[in-house]
Protein backbone atom coordinates (compact mmCIF):
# COMPACT_ATOMS: atom_id res chain seq x y z
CA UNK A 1 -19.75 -42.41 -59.30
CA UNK A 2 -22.61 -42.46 -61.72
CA UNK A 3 -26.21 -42.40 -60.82
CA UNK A 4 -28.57 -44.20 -62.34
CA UNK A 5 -32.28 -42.38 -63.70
CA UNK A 6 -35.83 -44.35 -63.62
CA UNK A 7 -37.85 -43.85 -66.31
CA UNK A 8 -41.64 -43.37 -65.57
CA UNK A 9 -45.02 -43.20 -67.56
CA UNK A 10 -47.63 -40.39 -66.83
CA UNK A 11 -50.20 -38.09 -68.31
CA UNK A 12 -49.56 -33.93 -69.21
CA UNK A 13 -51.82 -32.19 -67.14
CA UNK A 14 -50.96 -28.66 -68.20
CA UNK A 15 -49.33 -26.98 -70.67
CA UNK A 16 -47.14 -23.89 -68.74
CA UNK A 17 -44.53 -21.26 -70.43
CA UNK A 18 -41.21 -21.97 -71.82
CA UNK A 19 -42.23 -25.49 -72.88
CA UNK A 20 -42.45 -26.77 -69.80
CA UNK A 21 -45.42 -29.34 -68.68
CA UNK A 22 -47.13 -30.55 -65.76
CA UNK A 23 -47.75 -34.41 -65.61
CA UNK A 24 -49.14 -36.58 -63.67
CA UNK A 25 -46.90 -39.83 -62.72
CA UNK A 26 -48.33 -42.91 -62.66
CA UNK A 27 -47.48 -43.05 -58.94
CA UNK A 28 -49.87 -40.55 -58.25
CA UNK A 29 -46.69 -37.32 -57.91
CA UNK A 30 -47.11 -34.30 -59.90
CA UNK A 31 -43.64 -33.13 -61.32
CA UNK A 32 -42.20 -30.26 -63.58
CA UNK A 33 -40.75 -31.45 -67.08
CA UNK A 34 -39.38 -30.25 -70.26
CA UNK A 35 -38.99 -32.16 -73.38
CA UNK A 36 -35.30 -33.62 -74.04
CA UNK A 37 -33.67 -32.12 -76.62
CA UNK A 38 -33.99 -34.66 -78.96
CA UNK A 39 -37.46 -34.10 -78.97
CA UNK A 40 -37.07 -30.35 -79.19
CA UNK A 41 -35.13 -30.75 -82.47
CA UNK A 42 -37.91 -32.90 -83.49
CA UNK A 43 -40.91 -30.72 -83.17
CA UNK A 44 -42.80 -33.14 -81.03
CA UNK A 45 -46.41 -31.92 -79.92
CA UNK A 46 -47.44 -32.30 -76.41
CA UNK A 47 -50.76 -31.36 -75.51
CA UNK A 48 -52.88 -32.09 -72.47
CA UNK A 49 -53.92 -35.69 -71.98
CA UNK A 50 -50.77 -37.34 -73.58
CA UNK A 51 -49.34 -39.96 -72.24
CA UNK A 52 -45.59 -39.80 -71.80
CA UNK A 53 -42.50 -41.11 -69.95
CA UNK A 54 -40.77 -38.93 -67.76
CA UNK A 55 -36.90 -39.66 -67.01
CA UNK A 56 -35.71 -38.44 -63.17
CA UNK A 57 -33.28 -38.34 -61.47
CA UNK A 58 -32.25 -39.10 -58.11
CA UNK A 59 -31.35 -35.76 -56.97
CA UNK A 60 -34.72 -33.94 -57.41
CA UNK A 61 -38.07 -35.39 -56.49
CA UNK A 62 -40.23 -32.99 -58.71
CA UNK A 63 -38.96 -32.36 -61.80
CA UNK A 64 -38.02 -34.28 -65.00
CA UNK A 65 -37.48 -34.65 -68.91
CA UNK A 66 -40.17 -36.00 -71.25
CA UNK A 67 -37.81 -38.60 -73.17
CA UNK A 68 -40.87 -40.31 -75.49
CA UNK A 69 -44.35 -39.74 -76.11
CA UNK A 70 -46.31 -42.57 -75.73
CA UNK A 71 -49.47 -42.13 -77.18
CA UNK A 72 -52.77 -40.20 -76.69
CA UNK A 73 -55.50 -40.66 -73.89
């Protein structure tokens, strides 16, 4: 039984310790994220104002994983 994950844009709001982020979905939710891994092994650079897209998952409401910066607001 697999479940499926949605994939949603949104803004970083604040940077907080241990790399994790607030953002701001585009549906108006604030949620809890860390960068994938692949983006850890990367050295992406998230600051405040990015625009990114959050993957989540069914099970939890308020947090997710950045997956791909977008671009810069």
């Amino acid at each position: 039984m697999q479940k499926t994950t949605t994939i949603i844009e949104g803004e970083i709001l604040e940077l907080l310790p241990n790399t994790m982020f607030k953002v701001n979905l585009r549906d108006g939710r604030e949620v809890l994220t860390v960068p994938s891994g692949k983006m850890r092994r990367g050295f992406m650079r998230l600051m405040t104002g990015n625009i990114v897209k959050v993957e989540m998952t069914p099970y939890d409401e308020k947090r997710g994983r950045i997956v791909v910066k977008v671009g810069k607001m």
